[in-house]
Protein backbone atom coordinates (compact mmCIF):
# COMPACT_ATOMS: atom_id res chain seq x y z
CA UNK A 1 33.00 6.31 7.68
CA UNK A 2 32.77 4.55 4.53
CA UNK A 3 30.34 3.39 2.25
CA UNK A 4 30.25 0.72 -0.34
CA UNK A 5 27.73 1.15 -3.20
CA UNK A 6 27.53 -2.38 -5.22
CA UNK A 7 26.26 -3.99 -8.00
CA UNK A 8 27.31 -0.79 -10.42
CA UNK A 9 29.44 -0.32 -13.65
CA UNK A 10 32.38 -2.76 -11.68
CA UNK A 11 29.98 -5.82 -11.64
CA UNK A 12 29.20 -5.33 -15.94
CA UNK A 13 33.42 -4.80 -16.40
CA UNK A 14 33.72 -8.26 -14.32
CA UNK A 15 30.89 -9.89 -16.51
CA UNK A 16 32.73 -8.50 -19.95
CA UNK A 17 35.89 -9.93 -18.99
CA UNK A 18 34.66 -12.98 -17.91
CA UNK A 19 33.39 -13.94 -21.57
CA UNK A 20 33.81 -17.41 -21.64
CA UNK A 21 31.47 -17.41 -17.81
CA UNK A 22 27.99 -18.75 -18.26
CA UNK A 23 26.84 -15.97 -15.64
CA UNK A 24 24.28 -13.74 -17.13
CA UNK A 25 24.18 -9.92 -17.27
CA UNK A 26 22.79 -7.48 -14.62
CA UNK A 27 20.64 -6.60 -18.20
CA UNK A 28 19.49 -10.05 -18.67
CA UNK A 29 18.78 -10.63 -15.07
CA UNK A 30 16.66 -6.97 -14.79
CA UNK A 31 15.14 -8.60 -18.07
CA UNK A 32 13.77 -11.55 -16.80
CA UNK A 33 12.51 -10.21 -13.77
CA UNK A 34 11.03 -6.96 -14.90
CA UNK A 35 8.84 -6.30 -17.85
CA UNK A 36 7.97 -2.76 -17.47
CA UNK A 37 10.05 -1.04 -19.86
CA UNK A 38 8.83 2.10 -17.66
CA UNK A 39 10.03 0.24 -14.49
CA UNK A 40 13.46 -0.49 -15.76
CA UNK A 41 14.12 2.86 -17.78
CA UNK A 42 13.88 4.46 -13.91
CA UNK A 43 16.59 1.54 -12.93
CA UNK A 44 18.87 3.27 -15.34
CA UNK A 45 18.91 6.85 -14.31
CA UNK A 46 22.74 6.52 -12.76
CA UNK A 47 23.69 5.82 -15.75
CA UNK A 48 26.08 7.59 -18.12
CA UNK A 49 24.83 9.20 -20.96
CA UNK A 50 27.38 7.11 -23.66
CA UNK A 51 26.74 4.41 -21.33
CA UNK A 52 22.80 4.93 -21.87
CA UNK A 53 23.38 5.80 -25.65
CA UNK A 54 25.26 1.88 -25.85
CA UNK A 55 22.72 -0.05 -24.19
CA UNK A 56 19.43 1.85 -25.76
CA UNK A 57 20.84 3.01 -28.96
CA UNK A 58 21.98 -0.94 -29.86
CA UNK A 59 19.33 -3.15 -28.48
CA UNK A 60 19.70 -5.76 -30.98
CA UNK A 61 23.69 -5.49 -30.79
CA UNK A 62 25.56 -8.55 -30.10
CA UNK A 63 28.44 -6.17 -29.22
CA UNK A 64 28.48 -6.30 -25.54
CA UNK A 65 28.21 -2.79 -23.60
CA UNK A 66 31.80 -0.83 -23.22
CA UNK A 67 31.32 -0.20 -18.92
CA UNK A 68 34.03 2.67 -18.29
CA UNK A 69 35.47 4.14 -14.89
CA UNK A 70 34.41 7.19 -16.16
CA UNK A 71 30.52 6.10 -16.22
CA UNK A 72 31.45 5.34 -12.68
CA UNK A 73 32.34 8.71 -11.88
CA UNK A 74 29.49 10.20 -13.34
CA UNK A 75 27.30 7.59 -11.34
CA UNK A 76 28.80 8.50 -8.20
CA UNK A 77 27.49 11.97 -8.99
CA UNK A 78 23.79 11.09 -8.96
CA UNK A 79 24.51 8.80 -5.55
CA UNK A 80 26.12 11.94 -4.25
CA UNK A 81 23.01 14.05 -4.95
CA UNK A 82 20.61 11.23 -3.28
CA UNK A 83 23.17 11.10 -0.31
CA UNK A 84 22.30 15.13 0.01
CA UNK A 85 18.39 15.18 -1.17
CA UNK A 86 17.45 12.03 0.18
CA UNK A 87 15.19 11.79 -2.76
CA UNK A 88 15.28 9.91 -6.33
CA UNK A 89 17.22 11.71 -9.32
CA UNK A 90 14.81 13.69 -11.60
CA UNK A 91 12.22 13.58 -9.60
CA UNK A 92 11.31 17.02 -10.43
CA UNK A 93 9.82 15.65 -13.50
CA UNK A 94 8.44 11.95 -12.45
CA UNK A 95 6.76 13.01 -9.34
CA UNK A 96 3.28 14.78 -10.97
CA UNK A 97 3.41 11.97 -14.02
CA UNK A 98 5.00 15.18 -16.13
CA UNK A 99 7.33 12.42 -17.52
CA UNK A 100 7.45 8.73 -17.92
CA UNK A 101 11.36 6.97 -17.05
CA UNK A 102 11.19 6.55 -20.99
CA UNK A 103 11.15 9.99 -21.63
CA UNK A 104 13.74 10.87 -18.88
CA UNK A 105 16.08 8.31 -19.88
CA UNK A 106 15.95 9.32 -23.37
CA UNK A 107 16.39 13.39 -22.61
CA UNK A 108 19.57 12.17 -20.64
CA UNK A 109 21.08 10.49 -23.76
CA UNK A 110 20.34 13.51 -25.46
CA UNK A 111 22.20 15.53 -23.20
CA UNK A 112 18.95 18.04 -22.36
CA UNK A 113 18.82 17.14 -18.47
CA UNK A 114 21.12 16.45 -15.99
CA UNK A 115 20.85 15.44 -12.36
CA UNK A 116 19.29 18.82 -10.07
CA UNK A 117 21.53 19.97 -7.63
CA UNK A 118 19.31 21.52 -4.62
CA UNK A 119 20.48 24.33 -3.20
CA UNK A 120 20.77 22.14 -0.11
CA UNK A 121 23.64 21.01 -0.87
CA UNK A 122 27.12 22.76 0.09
CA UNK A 123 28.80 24.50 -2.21
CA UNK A 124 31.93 22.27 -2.21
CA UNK A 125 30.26 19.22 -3.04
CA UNK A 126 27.98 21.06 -5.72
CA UNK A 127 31.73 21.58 -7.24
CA UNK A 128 32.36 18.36 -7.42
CA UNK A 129 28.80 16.71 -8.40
CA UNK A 130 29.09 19.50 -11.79
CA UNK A 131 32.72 18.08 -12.54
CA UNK A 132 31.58 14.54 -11.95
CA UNK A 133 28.61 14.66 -14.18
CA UNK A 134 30.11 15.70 -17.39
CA UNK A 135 28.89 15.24 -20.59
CA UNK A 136 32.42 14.66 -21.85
CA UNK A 137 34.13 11.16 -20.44
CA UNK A 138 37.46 12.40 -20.45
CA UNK A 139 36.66 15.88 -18.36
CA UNK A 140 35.54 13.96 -15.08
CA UNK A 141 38.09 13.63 -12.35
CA UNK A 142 38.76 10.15 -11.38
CA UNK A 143 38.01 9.40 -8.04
CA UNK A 144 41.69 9.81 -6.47
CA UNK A 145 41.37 13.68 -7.24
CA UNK A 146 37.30 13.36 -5.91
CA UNK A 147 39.14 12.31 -2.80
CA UNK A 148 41.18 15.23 -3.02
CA UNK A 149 38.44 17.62 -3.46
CA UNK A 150 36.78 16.31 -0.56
CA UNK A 151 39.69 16.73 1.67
CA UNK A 152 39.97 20.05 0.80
CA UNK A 153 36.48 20.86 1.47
CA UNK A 154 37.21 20.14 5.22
CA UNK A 155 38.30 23.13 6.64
CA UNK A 156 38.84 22.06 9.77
CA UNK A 157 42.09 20.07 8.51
CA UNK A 158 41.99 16.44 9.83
CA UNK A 159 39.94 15.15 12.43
CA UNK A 160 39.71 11.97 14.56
CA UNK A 161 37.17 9.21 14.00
CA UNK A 162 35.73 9.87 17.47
CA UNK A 163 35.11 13.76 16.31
CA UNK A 164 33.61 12.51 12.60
CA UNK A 165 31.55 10.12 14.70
CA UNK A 166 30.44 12.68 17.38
CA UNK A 167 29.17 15.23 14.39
CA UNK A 168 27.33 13.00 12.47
CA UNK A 169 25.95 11.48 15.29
CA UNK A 170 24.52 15.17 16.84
CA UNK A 171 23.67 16.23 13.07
CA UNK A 172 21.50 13.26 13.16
CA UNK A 173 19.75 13.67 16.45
CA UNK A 174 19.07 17.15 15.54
CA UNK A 175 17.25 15.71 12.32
CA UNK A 176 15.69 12.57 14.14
CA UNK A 177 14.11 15.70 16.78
CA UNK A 178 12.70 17.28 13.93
CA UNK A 179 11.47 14.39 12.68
CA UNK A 180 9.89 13.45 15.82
CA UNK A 181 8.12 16.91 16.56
CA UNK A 182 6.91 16.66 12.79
CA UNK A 183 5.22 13.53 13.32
CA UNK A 184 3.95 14.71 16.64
CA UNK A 185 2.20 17.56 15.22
CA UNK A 186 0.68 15.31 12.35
CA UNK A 187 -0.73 13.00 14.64
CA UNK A 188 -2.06 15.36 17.19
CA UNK A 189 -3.96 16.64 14.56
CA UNK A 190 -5.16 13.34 13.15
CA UNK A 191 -6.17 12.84 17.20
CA UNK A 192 -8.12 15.98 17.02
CA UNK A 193 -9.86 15.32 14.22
CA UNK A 194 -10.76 11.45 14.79
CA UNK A 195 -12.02 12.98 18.09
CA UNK A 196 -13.88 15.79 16.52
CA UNK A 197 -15.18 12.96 14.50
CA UNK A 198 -16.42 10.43 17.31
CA UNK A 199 -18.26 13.66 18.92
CA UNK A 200 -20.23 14.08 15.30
CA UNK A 201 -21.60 10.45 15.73
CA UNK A 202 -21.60 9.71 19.44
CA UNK A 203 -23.01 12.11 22.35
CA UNK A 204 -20.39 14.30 23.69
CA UNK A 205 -20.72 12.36 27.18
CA UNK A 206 -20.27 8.97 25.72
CA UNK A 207 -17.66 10.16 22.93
CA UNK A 208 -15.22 11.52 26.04
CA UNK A 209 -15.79 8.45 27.70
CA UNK A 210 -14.75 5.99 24.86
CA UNK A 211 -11.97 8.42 24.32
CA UNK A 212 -10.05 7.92 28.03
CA UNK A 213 -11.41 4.07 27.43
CA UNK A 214 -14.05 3.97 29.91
CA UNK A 215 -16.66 1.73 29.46
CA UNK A 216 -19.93 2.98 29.26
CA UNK A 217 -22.90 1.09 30.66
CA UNK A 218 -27.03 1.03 29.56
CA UNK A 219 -28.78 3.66 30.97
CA UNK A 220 -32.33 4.25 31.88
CA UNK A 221 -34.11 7.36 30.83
CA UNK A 222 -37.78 7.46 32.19
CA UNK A 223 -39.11 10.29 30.34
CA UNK A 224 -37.90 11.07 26.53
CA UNK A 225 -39.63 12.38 23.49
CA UNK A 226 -38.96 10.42 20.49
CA UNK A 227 -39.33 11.72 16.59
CA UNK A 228 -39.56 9.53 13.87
CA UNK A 229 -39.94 10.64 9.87
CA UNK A 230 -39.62 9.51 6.10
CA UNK A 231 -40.80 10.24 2.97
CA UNK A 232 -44.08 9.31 1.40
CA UNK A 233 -43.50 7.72 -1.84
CA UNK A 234 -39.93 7.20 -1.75
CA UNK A 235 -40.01 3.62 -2.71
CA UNK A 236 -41.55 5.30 -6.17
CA UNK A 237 -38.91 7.92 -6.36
CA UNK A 238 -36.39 5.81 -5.94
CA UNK A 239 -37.35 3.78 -9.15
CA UNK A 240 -38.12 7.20 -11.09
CA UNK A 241 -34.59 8.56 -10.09
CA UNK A 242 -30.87 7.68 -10.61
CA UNK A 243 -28.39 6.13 -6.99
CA UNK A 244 -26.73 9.69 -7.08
CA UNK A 245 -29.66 12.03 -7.28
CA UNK A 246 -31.10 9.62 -4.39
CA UNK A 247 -28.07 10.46 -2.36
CA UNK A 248 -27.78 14.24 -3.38
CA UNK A 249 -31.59 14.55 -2.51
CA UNK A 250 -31.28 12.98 0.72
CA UNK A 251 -27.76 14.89 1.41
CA UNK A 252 -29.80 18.34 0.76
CA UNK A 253 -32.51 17.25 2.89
CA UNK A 254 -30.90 16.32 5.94
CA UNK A 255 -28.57 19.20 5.96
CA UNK A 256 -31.65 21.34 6.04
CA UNK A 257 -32.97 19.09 9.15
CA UNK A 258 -29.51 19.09 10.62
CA UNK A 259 -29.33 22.78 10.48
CA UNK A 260 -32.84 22.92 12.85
CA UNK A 261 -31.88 20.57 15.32
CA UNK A 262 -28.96 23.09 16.20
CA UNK A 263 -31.76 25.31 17.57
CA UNK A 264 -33.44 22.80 19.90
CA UNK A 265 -32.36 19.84 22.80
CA UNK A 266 -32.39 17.09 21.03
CA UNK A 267 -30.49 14.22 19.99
CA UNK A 268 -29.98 12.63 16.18
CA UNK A 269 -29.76 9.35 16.32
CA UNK A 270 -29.37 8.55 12.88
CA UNK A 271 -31.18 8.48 9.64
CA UNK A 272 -31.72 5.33 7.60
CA UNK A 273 -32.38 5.64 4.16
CA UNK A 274 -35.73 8.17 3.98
CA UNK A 275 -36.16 7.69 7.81
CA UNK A 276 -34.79 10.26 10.30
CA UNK A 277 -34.99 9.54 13.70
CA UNK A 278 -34.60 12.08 16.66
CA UNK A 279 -34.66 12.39 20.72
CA UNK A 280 -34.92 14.59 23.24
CA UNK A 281 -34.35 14.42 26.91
CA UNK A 282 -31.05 11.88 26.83
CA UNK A 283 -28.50 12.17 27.22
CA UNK A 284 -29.19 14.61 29.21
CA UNK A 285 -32.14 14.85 31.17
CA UNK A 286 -34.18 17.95 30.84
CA UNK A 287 -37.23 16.96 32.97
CA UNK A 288 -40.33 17.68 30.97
CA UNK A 289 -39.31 19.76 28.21
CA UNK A 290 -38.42 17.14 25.64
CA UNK A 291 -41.96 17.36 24.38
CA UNK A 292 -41.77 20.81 23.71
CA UNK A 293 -38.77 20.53 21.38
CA UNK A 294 -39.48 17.48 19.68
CA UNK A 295 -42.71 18.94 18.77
CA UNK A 296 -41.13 22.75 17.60
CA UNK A 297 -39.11 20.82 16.05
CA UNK A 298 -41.19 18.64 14.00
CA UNK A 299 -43.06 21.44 12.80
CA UNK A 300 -40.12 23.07 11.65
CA UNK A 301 -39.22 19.78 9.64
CA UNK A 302 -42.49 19.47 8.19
CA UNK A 303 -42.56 23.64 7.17
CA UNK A 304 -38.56 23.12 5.49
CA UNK A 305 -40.18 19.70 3.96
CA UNK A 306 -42.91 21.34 2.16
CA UNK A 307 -40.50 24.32 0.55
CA UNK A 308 -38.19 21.60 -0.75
CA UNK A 309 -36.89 21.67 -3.75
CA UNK A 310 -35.99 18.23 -5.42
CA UNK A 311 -33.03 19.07 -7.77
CA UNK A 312 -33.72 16.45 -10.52
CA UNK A 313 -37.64 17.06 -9.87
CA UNK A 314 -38.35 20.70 -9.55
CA UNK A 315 -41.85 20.23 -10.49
CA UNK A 316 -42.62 17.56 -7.81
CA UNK A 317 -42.82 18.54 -4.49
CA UNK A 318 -41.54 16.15 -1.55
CA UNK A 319 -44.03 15.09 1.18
CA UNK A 320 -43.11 14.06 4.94
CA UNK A 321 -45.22 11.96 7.50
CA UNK A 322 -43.96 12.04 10.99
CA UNK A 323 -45.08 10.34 14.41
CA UNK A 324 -44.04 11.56 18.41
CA UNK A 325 -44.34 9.06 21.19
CA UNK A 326 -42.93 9.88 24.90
CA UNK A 327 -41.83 7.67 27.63
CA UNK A 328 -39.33 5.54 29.05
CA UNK A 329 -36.40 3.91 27.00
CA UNK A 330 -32.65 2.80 27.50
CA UNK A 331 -29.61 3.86 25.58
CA UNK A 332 -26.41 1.67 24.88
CA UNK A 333 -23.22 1.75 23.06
CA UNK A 334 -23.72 -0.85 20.55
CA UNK A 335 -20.69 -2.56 19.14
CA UNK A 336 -16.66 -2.39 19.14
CA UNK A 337 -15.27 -1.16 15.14
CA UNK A 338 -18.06 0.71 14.50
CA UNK A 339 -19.99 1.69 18.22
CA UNK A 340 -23.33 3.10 17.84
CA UNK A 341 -25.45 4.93 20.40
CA UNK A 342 -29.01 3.28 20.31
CA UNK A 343 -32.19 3.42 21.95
CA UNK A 344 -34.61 0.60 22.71
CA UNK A 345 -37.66 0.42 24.38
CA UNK A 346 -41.54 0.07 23.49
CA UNK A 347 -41.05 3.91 23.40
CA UNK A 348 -39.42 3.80 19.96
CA UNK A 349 -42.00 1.23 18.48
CA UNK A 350 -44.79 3.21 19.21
CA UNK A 351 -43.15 6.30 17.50
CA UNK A 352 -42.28 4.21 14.78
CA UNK A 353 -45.58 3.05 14.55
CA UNK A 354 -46.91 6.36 14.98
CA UNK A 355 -45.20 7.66 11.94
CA UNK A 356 -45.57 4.97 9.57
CA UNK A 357 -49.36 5.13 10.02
CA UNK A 358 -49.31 9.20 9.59
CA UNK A 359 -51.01 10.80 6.64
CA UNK A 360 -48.66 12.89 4.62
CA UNK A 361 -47.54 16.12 5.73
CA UNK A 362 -48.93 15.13 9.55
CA UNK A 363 -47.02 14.54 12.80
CA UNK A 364 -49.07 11.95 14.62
CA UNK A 365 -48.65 12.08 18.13
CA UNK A 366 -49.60 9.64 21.24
């Protein structure tokens, strides 16, 4: 196998000795189309630190850059590490923000840092990456004895293509199965909870259904109780209060509610704005004793109402009207990016009606 990395330290020597070209510079051409000094500092980390020192050090220089085979080597380093990682150089320090490719750049010219070698890597070609990435020029092998070294490292003496090919290609199955059962497990939990999700907004019934991709048709329910409530004066607390102590008040409120209907069969349909609206007896039927828990439970609501405590209002206390009406409705999913379980039906009218002409802290019921 071999691989050719381009556009390095060979392309600059080519540009150097062509000095009568009209070509530009890999510099002028980053230049021109980058002008994040950030973005192109992090284009630089293969580079040698005398390399880094010539190009940094002497911006305003007309003396062109002095590219050596030795920066080469000491690039071939850092590819060797990202061949091994499969990750960036340095970024140990770049990945939490710690330090900007400024900063890194200029702690490589001072010789402070050098390219991480994980403890992934085998020991023979951590030998060679630590001789390769020098601080001195003239102690880095050249690459005829890196080709040595990396002979040697092969214990198994020489081996045909078709064996070289065979290995690499099981070493990468064996990572692509990882990979795969990884992924798996990530999106069988993103499954579970986008389904634990759907069975928070959608009856349990209808949730399953949408899940296997069954339609789900309008149904008739000839007998429901339905529970309608909001809060009187909330068009003036909503001018006396801040958006987020709106929202936190409402949040506290509702959990409270939501914590009751756990204790009785019913239904939440949802709650818009101050109003919170309720059913029993659908989805599933339970003959006549809908009335019971609607009402139970609207007491309950209107006890929990009275004890509330506004956070940004302590001394005012909140005040609920309610309204119960039972009879016959019919339920439907209602849309296709955002499906909603609703009710219609004369049913729900005259509950809403029912509640919006309640007196405060009353359940009116027809």
């Amino acid at each position: 196998w071999n691989v050719k990395v381009a556009d390095w330290e060979y392309n600059s020597l080519a540009v150097n000795q062509q000095s009568n070209s009209a070509s530009k510079t890999p510099e002028e051409i980053d230049a021109e189309i980058l002008d994040d000094e950030n973005v192109l500092a992090a284009l630089d980390y293969w580079m040698a630190p005398e390399i880094l020192k010539q190009k940094y050090c002497r911006k305003n220089s007309t003396v062109p850059i002095r590219y050596t085979l030795e920066g080469d080597i000491y690039s071939f380093s850092v590819i060797l590490l990202e061949i091994f990682t499969k990750e960036d150089p340095y970024t140990e320090l770049t990945s939490g923000e710690m330090k900007e490719p400024k900063e890194v750049i200029q702690m490589i010219m001072e010789n402070t840092i050098c390219p991480q070698i994980s403890p992934e890597v085998p020991e023979s070609v951590k030998k060679i990456m630590k001789k390769a990435s020098q601080v001195v020029p003239s102690k880095r092998p050249t690459f005829q004895n890196i080709v040595k070294l990396l002979e040697a490292s092969n214990k198994r003496g020489r081996t045909s293509v078709v064996e070289c090919m065979m290995e690499t290609l099981e070493t990468y199955v064996a990572s692509l199965e990882s990979r795969i059962e990884e992924r798996t497990q990530e999106l069988s939990v993103a499954m579970a909870n986008m389904e634990g999700l759907l069975h928070r907004i959608l009856p349990p019934m209808v949730a399953s259904a949408l899940s296997r991709g069954e339609p789900v048709p309008p149904e008739t329910f000839n007998s429901v109780s339905v529970f309608f409530s909001d809060i009187v004066g909330f068009t003036e607390l909503c001018a006396a209060s801040a958006p987020l102590q709106i929202v936190t008040m409402l949040n506290d409120l509702y959990s409270i509610f939501d914590d009751i209907i756990d204790n009785y069969d019913v239904y939440k349909v949802e709650t818009i704005g101050d109003a919170y609206l309720v059913v029993s007896g659908l989805p599933q039927r339970n003959g006549i004793q809908h009335a019971r828990h609607i009402a139970n439970m609207a007491l309950d609501f209107t006890k929990s109402a009275t004890s509330f405590k506004i956070r940004h209002m302590e001394e005012k206390s909140l005040q609920m009207r309610a309204g119960i009406h039972s009879g016959p409705v019919v339920t439907g999913v209602v849309g296709l990016k955002m499906p909603r379980y609703c009710i219609f039906g004369d049913t729900v009218n005259t509950a809403s009606r029912m509640e919006s002409t309640s007196q405060a802290e009353h359940i009116q019921v027809s």
